[in-house]
PDB file of N, CA and C in Angstrom:
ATOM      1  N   UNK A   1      17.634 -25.531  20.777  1.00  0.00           N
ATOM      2  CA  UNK A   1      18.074 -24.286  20.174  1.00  0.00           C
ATOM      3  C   UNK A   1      16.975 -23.786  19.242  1.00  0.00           C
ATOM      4  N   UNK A   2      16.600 -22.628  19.193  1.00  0.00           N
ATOM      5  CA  UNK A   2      15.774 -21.974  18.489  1.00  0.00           C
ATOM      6  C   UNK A   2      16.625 -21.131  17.462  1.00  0.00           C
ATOM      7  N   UNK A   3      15.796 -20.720  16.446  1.00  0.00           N
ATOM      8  CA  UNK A   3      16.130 -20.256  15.248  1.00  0.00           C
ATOM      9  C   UNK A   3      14.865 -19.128  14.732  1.00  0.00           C
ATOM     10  N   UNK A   4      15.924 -17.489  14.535  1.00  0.00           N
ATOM     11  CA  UNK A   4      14.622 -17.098  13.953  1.00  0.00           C
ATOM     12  C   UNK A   4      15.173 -17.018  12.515  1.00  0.00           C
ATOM     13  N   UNK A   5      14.205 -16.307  12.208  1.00  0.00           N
ATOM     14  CA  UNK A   5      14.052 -16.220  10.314  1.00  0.00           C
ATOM     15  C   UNK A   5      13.425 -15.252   9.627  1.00  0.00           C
ATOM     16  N   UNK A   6      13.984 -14.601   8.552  1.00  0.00           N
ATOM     17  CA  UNK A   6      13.463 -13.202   7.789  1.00  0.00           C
ATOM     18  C   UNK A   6      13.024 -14.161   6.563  1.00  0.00           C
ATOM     19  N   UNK A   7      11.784 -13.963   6.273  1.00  0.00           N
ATOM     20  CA  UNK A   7      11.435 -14.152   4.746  1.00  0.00           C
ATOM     21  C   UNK A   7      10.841 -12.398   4.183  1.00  0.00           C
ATOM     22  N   UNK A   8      11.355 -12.593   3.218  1.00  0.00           N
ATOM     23  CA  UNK A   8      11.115 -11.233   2.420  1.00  0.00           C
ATOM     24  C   UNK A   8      10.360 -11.824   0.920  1.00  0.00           C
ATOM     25  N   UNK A   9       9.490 -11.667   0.441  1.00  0.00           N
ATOM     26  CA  UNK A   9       8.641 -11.782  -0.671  1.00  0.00           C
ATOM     27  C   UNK A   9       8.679 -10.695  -2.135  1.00  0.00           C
ATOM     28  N   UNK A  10       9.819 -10.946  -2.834  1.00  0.00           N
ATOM     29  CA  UNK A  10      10.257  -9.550  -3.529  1.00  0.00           C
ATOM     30  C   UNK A  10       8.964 -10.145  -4.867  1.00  0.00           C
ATOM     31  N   UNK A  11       8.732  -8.508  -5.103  1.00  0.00           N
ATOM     32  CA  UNK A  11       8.040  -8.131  -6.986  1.00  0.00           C
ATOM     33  C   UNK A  11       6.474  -8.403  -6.872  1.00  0.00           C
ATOM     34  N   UNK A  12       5.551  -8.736  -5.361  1.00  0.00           N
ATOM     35  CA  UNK A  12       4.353  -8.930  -4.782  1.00  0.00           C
ATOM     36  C   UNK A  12       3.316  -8.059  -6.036  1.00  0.00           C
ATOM     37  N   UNK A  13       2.551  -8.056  -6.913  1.00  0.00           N
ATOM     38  CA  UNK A  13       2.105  -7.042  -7.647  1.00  0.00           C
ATOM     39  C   UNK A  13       0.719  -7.215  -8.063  1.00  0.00           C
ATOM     40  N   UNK A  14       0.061  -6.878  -8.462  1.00  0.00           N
ATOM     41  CA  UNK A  14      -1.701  -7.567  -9.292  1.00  0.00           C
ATOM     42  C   UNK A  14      -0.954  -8.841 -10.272  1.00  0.00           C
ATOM     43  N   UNK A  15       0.066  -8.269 -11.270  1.00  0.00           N
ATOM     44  CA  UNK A  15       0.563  -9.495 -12.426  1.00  0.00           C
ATOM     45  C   UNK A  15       1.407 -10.504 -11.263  1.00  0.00           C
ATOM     46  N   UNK A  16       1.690 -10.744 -10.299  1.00  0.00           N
ATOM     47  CA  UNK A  16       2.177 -11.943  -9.745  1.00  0.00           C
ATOM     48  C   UNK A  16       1.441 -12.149  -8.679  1.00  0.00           C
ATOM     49  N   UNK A  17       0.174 -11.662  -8.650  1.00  0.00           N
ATOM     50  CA  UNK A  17      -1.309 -12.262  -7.329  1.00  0.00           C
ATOM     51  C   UNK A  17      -0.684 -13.822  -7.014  1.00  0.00           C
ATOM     52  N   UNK A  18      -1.117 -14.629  -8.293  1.00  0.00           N
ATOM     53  CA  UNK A  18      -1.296 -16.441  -8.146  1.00  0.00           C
ATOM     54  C   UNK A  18      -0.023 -16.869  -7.282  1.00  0.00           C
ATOM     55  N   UNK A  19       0.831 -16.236  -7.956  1.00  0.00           N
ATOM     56  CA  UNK A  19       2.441 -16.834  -6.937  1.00  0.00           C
ATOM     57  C   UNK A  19       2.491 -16.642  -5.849  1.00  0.00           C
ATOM     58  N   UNK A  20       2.430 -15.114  -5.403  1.00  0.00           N
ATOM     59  CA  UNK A  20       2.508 -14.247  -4.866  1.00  0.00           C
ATOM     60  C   UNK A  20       1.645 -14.410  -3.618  1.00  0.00           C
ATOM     61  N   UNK A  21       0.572 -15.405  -3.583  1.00  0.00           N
ATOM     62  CA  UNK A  21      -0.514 -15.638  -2.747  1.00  0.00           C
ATOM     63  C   UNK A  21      -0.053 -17.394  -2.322  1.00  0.00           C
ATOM     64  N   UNK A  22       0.325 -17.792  -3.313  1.00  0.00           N
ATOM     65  CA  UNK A  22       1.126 -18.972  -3.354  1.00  0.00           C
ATOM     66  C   UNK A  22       2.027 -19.361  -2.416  1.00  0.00           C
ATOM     67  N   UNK A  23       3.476 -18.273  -2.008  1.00  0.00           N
ATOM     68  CA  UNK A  23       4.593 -18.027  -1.604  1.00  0.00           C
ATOM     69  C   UNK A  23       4.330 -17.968   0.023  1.00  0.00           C
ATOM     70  N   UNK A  24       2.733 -16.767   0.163  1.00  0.00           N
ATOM     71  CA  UNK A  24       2.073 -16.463   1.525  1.00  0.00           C
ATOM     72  C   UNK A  24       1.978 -17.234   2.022  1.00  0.00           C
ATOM     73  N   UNK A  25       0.909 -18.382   1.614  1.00  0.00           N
ATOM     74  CA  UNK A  25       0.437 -19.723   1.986  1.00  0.00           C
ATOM     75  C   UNK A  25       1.184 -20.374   2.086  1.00  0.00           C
ATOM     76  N   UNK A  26       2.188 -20.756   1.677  1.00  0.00           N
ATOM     77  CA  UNK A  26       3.378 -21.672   1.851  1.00  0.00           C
ATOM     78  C   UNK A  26       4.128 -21.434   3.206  1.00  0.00           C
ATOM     79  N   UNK A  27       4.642 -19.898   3.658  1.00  0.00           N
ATOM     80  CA  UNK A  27       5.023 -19.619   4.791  1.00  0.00           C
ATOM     81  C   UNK A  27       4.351 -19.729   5.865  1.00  0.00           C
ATOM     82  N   UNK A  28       2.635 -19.228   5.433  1.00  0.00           N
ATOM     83  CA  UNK A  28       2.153 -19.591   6.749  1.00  0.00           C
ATOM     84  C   UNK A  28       1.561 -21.014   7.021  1.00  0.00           C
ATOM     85  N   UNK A  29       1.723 -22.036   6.204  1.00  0.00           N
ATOM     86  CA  UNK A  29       1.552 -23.227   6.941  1.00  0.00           C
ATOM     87  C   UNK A  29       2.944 -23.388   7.976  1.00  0.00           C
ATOM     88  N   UNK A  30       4.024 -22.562   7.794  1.00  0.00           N
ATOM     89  CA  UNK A  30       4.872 -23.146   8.460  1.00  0.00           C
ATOM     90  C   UNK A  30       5.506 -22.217   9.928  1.00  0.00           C
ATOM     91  N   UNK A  31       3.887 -21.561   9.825  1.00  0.00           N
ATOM     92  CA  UNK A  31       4.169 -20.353  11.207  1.00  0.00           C
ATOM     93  C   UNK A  31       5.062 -19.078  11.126  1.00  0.00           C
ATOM     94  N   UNK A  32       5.469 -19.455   9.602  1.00  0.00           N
ATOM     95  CA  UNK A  32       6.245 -18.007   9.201  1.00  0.00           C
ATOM     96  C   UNK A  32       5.307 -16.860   9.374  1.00  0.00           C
ATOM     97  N   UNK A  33       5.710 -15.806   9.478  1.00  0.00           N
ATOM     98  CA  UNK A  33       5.267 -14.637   9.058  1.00  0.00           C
ATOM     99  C   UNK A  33       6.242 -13.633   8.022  1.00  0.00           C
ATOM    100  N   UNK A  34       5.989 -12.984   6.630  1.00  0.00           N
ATOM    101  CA  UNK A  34       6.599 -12.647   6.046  1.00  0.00           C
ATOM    102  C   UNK A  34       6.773 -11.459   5.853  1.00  0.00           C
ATOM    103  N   UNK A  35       7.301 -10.319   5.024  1.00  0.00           N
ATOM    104  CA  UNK A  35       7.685  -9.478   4.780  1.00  0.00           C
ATOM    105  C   UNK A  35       7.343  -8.956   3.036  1.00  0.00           C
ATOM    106  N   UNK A  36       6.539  -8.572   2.870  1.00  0.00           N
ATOM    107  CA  UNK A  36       5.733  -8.733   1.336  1.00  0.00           C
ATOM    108  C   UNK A  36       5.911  -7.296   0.660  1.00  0.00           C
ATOM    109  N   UNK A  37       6.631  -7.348  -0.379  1.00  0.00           N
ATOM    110  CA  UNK A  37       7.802  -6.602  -0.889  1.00  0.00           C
ATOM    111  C   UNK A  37       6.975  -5.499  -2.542  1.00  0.00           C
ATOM    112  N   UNK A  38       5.827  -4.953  -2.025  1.00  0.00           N
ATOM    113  CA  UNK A  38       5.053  -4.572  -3.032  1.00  0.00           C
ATOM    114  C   UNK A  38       5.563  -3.712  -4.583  1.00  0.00           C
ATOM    115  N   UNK A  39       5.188  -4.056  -5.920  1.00  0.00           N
ATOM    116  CA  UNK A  39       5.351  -2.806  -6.694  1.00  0.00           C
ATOM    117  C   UNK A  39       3.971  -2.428  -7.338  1.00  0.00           C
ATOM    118  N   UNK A  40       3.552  -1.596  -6.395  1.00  0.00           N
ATOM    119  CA  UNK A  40       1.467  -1.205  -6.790  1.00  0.00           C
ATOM    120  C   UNK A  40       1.408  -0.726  -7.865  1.00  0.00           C
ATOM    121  N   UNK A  41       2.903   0.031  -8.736  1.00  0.00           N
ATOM    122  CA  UNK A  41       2.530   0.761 -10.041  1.00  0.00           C
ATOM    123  C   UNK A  41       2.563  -0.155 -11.284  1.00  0.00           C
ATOM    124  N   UNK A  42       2.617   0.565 -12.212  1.00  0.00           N
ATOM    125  CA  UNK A  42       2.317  -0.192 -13.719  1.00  0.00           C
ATOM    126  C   UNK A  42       3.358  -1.168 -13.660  1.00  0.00           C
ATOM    127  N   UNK A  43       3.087  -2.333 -14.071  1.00  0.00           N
ATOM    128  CA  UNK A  43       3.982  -3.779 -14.128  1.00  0.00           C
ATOM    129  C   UNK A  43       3.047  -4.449 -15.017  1.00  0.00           C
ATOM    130  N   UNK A  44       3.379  -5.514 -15.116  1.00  0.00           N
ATOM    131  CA  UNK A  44       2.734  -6.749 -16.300  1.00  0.00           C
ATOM    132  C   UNK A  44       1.434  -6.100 -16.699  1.00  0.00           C
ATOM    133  N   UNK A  45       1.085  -5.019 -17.500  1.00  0.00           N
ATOM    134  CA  UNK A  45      -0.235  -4.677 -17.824  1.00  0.00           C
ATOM    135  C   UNK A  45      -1.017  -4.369 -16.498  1.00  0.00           C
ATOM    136  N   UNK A  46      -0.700  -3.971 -15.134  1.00  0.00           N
ATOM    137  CA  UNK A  46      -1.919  -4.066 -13.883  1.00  0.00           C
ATOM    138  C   UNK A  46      -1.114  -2.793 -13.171  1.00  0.00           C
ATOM    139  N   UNK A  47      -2.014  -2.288 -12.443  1.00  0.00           N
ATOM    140  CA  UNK A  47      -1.361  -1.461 -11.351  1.00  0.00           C
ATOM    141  C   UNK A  47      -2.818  -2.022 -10.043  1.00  0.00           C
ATOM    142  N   UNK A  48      -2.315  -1.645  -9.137  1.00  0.00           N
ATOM    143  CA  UNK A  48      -3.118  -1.810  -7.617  1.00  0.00           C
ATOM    144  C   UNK A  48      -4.404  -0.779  -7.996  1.00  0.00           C
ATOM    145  N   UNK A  49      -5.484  -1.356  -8.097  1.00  0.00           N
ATOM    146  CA  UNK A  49      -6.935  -0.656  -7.403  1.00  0.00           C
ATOM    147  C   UNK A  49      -7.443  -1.314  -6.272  1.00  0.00           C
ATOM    148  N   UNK A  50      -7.662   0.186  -5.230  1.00  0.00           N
ATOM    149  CA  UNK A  50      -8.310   0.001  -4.119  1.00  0.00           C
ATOM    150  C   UNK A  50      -9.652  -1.069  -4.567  1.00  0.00           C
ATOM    151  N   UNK A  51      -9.332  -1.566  -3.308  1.00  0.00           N
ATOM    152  CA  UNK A  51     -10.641  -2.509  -3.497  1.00  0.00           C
ATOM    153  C   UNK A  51     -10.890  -3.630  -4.254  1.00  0.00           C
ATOM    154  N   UNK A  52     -10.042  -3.840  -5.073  1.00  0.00           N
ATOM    155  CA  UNK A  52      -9.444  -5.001  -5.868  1.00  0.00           C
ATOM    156  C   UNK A  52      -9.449  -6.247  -4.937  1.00  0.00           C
ATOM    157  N   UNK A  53      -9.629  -7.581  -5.869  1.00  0.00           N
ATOM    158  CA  UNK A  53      -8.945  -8.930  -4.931  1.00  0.00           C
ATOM    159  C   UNK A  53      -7.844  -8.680  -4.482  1.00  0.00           C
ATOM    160  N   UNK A  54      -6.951  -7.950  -4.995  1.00  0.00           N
ATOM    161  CA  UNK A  54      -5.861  -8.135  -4.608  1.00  0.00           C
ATOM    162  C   UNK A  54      -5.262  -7.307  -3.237  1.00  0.00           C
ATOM    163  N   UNK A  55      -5.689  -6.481  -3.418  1.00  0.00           N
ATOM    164  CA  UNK A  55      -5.915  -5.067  -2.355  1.00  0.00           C
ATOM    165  C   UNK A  55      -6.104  -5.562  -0.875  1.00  0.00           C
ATOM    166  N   UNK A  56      -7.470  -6.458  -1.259  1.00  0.00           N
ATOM    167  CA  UNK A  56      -8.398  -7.084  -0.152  1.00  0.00           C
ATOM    168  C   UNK A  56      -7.091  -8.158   0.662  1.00  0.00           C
ATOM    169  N   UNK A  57      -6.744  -8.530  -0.499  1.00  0.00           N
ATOM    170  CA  UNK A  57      -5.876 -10.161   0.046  1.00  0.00           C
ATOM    171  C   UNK A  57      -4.916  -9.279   0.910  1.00  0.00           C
ATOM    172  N   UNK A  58      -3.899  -8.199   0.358  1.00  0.00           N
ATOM    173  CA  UNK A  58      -3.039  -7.435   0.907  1.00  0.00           C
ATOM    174  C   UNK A  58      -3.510  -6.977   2.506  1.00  0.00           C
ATOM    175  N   UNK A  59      -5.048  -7.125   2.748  1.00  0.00           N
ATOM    176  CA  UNK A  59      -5.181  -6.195   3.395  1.00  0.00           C
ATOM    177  C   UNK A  59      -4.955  -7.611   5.032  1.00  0.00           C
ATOM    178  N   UNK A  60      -5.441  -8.696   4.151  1.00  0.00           N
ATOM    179  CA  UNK A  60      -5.644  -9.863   4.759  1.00  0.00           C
ATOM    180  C   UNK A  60      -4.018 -10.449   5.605  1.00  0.00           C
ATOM    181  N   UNK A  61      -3.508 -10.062   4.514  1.00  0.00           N
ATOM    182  CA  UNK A  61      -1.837 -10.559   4.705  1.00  0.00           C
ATOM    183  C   UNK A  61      -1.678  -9.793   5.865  1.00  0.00           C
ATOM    184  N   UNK A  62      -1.867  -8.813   5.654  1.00  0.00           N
ATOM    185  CA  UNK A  62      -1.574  -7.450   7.265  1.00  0.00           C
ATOM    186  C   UNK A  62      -2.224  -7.951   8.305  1.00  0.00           C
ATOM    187  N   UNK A  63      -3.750  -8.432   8.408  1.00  0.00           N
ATOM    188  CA  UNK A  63      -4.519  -8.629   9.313  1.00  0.00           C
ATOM    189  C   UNK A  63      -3.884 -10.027  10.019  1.00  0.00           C
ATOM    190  N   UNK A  64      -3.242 -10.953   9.183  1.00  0.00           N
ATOM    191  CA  UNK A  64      -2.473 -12.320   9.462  1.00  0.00           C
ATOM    192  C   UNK A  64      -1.256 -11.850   9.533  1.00  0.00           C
ATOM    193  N   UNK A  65      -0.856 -10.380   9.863  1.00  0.00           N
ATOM    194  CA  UNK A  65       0.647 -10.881  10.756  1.00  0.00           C
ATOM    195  C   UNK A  65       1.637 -10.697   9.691  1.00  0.00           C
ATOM    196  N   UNK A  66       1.848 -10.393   8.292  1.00  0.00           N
ATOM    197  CA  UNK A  66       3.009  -9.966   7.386  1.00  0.00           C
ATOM    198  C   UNK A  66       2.983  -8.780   7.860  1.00  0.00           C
ATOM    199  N   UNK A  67       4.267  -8.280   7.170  1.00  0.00           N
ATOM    200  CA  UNK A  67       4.491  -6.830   6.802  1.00  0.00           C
ATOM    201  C   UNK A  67       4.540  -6.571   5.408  1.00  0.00           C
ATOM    202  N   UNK A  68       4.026  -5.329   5.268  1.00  0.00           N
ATOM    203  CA  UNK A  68       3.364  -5.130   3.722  1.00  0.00           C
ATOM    204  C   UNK A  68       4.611  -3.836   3.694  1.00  0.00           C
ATOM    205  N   UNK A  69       5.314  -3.647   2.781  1.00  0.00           N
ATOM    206  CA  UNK A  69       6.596  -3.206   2.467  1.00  0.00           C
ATOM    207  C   UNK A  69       6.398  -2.322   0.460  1.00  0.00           C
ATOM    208  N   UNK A  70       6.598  -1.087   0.166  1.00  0.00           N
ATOM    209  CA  UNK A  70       6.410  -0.736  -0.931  1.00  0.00           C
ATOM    210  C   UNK A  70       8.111  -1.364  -1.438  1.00  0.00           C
ATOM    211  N   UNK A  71       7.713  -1.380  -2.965  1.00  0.00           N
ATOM    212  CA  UNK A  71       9.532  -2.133  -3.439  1.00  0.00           C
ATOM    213  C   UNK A  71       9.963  -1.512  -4.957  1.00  0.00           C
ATOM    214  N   UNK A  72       9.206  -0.210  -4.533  1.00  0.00           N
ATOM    215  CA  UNK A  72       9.594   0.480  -6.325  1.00  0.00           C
ATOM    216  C   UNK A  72       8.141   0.942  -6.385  1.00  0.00           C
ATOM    217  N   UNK A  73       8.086   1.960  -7.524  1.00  0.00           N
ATOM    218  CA  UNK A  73       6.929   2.241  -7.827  1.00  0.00           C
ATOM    219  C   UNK A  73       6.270   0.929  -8.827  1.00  0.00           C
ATOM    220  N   UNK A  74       7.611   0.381 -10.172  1.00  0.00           N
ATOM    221  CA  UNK A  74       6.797  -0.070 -11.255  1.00  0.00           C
ATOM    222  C   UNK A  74       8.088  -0.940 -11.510  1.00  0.00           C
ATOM    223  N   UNK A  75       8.455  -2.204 -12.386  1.00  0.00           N
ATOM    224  CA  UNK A  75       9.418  -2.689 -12.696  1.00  0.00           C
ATOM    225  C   UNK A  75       9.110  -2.759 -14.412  1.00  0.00           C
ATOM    226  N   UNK A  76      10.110  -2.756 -15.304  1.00  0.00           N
ATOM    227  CA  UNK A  76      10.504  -3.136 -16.800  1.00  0.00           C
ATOM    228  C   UNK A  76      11.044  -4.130 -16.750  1.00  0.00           C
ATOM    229  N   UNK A  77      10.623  -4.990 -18.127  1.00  0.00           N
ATOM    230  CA  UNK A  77      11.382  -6.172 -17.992  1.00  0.00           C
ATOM    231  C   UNK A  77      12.738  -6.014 -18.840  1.00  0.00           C
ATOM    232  N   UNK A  78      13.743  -6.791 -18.288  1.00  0.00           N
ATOM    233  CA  UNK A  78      14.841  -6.651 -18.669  1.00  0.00           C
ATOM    234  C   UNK A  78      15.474  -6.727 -19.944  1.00  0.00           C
ATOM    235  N   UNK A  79      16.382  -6.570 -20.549  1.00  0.00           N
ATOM    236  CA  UNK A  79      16.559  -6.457 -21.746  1.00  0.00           C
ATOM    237  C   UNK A  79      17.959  -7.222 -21.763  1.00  0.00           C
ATOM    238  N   UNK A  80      18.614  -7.617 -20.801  1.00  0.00           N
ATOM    239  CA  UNK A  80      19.730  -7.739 -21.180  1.00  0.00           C
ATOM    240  C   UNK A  80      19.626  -9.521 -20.834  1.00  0.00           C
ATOM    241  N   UNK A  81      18.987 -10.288 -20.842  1.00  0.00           N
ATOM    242  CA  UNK A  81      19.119 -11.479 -20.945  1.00  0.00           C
ATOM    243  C   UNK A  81      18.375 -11.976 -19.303  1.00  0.00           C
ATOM    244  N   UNK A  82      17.799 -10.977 -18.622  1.00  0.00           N
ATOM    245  CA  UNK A  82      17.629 -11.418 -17.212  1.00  0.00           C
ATOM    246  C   UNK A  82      16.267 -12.399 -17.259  1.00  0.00           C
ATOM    247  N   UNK A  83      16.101 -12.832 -15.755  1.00  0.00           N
ATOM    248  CA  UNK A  83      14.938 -13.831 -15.657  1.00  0.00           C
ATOM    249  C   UNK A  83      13.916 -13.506 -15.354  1.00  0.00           C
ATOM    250  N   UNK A  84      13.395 -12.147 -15.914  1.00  0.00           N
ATOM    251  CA  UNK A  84      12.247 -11.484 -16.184  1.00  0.00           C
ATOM    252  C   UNK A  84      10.917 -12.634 -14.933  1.00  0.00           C
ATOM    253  N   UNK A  85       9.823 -12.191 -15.786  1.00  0.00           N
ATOM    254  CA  UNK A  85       8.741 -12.655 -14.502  1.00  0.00           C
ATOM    255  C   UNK A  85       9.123 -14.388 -15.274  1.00  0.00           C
ATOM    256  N   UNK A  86       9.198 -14.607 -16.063  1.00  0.00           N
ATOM    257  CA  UNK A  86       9.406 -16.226 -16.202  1.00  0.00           C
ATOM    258  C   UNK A  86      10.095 -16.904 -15.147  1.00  0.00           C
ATOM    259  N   UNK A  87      10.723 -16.003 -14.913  1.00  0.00           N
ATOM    260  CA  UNK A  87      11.689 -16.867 -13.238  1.00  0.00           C
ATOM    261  C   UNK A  87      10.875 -17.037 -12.065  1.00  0.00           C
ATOM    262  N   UNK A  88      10.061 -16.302 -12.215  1.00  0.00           N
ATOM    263  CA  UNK A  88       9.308 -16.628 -10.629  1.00  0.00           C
ATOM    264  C   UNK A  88       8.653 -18.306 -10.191  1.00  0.00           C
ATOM    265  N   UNK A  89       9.372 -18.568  -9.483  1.00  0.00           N
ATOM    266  CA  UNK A  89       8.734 -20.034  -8.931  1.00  0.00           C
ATOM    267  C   UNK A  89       8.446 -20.080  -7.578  1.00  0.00           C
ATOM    268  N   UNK A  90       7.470 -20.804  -7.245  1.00  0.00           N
ATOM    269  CA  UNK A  90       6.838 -20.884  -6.129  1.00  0.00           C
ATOM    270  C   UNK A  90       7.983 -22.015  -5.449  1.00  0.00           C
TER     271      UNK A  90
END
């Protein structure tokens, strides 16, 4: 029996590159291909410049088979007790 599978990669941004590149690599040792859930505008102090590492890597993720997906322009961190970027774990 075969099994397929959706991975979706939410909050992908310049301020979560390390994870975020982390999360990639992790799926594709395992033949996943993912679904990478971008917010290019202002977030943790960064927004997306062309041509950036990060840009480049994005462009890499596409060339290896993800789908590159926009997920908001910009996110705020929460105020009401949420798990802001501290929650993110690989």
């Amino acid at each position: 029996m075969s099994a397929n599978v959706v991975v979706s990669i939410h909050d992908v941004a310049p301020c979560t590159f390390a994870v975020s590149r982390e999360l990639v690599n992790h799926v594709q040792r395992h033949g996943i291909r993912a679904t990478l859930l971008v917010v290019p505008g202002p977030w943790g102090g960064e927004s997306m410049v062309p041509g950036s590492p990060f840009c480049r890597w994005l462009d890499h993720c596409q060339q290896e088979g993800h789908e590159i997906s926009m997920h908001g322009w910009s996110h705020t961190a929460p105020d009401n007790g949420g798990i802001g970027m501290g929650g993110i774990a690989a």
